[in-house]
Protein backbone atom coordinates (compact mmCIF):
# COMPACT_ATOMS: atom_id res chain seq x y z
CA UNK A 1 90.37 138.91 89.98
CA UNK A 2 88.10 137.07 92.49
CA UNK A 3 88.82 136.58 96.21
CA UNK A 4 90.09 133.35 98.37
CA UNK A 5 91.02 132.79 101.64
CA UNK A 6 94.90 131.73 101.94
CA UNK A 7 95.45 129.94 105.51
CA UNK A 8 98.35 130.00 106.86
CA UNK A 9 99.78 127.49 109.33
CA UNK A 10 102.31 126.14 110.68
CA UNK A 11 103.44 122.55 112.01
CA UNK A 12 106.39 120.79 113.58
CA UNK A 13 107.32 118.80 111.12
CA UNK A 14 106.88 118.39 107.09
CA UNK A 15 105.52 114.81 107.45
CA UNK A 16 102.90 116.28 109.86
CA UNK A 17 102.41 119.57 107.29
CA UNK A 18 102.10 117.16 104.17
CA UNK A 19 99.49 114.64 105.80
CA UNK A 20 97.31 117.28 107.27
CA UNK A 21 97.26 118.74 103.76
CA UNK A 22 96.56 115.62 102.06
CA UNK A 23 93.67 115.73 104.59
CA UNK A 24 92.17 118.68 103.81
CA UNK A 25 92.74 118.37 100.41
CA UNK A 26 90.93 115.09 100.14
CA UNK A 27 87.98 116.57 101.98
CA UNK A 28 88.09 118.98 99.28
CA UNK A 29 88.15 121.72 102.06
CA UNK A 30 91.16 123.74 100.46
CA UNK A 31 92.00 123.23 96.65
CA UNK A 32 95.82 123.11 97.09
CA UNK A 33 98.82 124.09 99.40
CA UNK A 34 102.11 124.93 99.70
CA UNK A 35 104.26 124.05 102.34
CA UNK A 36 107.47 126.01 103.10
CA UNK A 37 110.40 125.35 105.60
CA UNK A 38 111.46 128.49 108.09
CA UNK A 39 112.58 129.47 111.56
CA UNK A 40 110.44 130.10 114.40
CA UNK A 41 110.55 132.56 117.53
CA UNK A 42 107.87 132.34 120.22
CA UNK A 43 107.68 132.36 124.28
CA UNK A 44 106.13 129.58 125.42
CA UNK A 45 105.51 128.94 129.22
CA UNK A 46 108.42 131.98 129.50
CA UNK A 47 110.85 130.60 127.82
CA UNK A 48 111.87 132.60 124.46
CA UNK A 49 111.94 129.29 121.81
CA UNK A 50 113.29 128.73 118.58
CA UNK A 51 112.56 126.01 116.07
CA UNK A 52 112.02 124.67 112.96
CA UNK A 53 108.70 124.59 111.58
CA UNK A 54 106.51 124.40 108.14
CA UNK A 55 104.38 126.47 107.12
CA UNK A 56 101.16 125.49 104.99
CA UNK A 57 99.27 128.15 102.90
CA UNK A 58 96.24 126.84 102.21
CA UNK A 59 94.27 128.27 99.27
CA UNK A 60 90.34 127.85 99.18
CA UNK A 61 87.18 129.89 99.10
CA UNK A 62 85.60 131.55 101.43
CA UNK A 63 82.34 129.51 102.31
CA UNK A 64 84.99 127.12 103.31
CA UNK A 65 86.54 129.19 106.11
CA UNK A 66 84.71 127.88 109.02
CA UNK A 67 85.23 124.00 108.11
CA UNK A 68 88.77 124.31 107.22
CA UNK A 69 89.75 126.53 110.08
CA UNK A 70 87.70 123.47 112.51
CA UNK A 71 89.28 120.88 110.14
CA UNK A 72 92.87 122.29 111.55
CA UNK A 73 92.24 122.69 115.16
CA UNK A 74 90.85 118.96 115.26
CA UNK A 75 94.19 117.48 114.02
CA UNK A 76 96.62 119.87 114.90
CA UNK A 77 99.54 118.61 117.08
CA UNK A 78 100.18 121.92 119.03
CA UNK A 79 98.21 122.83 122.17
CA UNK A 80 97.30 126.17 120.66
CA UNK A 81 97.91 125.82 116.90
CA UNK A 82 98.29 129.23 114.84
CA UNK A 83 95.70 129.61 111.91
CA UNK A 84 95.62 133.18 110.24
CA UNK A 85 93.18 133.58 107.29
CA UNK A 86 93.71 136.44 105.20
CA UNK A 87 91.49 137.50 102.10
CA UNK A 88 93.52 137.89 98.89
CA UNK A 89 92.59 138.10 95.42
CA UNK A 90 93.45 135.53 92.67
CA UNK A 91 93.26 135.50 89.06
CA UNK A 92 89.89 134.11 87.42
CA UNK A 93 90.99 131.28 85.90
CA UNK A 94 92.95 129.97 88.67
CA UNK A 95 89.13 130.45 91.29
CA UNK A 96 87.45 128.72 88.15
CA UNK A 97 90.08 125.70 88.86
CA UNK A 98 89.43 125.87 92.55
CA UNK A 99 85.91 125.76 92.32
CA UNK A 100 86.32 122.79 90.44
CA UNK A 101 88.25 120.75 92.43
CA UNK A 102 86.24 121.63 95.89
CA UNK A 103 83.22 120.72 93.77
């Protein structure tokens, strides 16, 4: 096994979350993503809010943390956009794929 960064974020709308992928995908700064519909609770300004909203996991390595994570506060719609990166662990031939697509 060999670790990755998945990045999780969400956006306001799957047009928005599938051409901010294609994005950072074509600046080879995540190898893939996957972008999943849910619900959404949050306060904002004191209001409790609820919306719809899709998520993107990002997968990539971890040299690429610090671009990617700028790459997604740059074009972000929201005012303060959510971006958690978490370390996991992924199978060795799937890393020896990523490396060579972000090559």
């Amino acid at each position: 096994m060999e670790q990755i960064i998945q990045v999780y974020v969400p956006f306001p709308s799957q047009e928005t979350a599938k051409s901010v992928s294609q994005e950072i995908i074509e600046n080879k700064l995540a190898a893939c993503s996957n972008i999943i519909e849910g619900s959404s609770l949050f306060t904002w300004d004191g209001t409790l809010e609820e919306q719809v909203e899709y998520v993107v996991f990002f997968k990539t390595v971890i040299n690429l943390q610090s671009e990617i994570v700028a790459a997604i506060e740059y074009i972000h719609p929201y005012d303060v956009p959510c971006i958690i990166v978490k370390k996991v662990l992924a199978n060795t031939s799937y890393y020896k794929w990523m490396l060579s697509v972000l090559a």
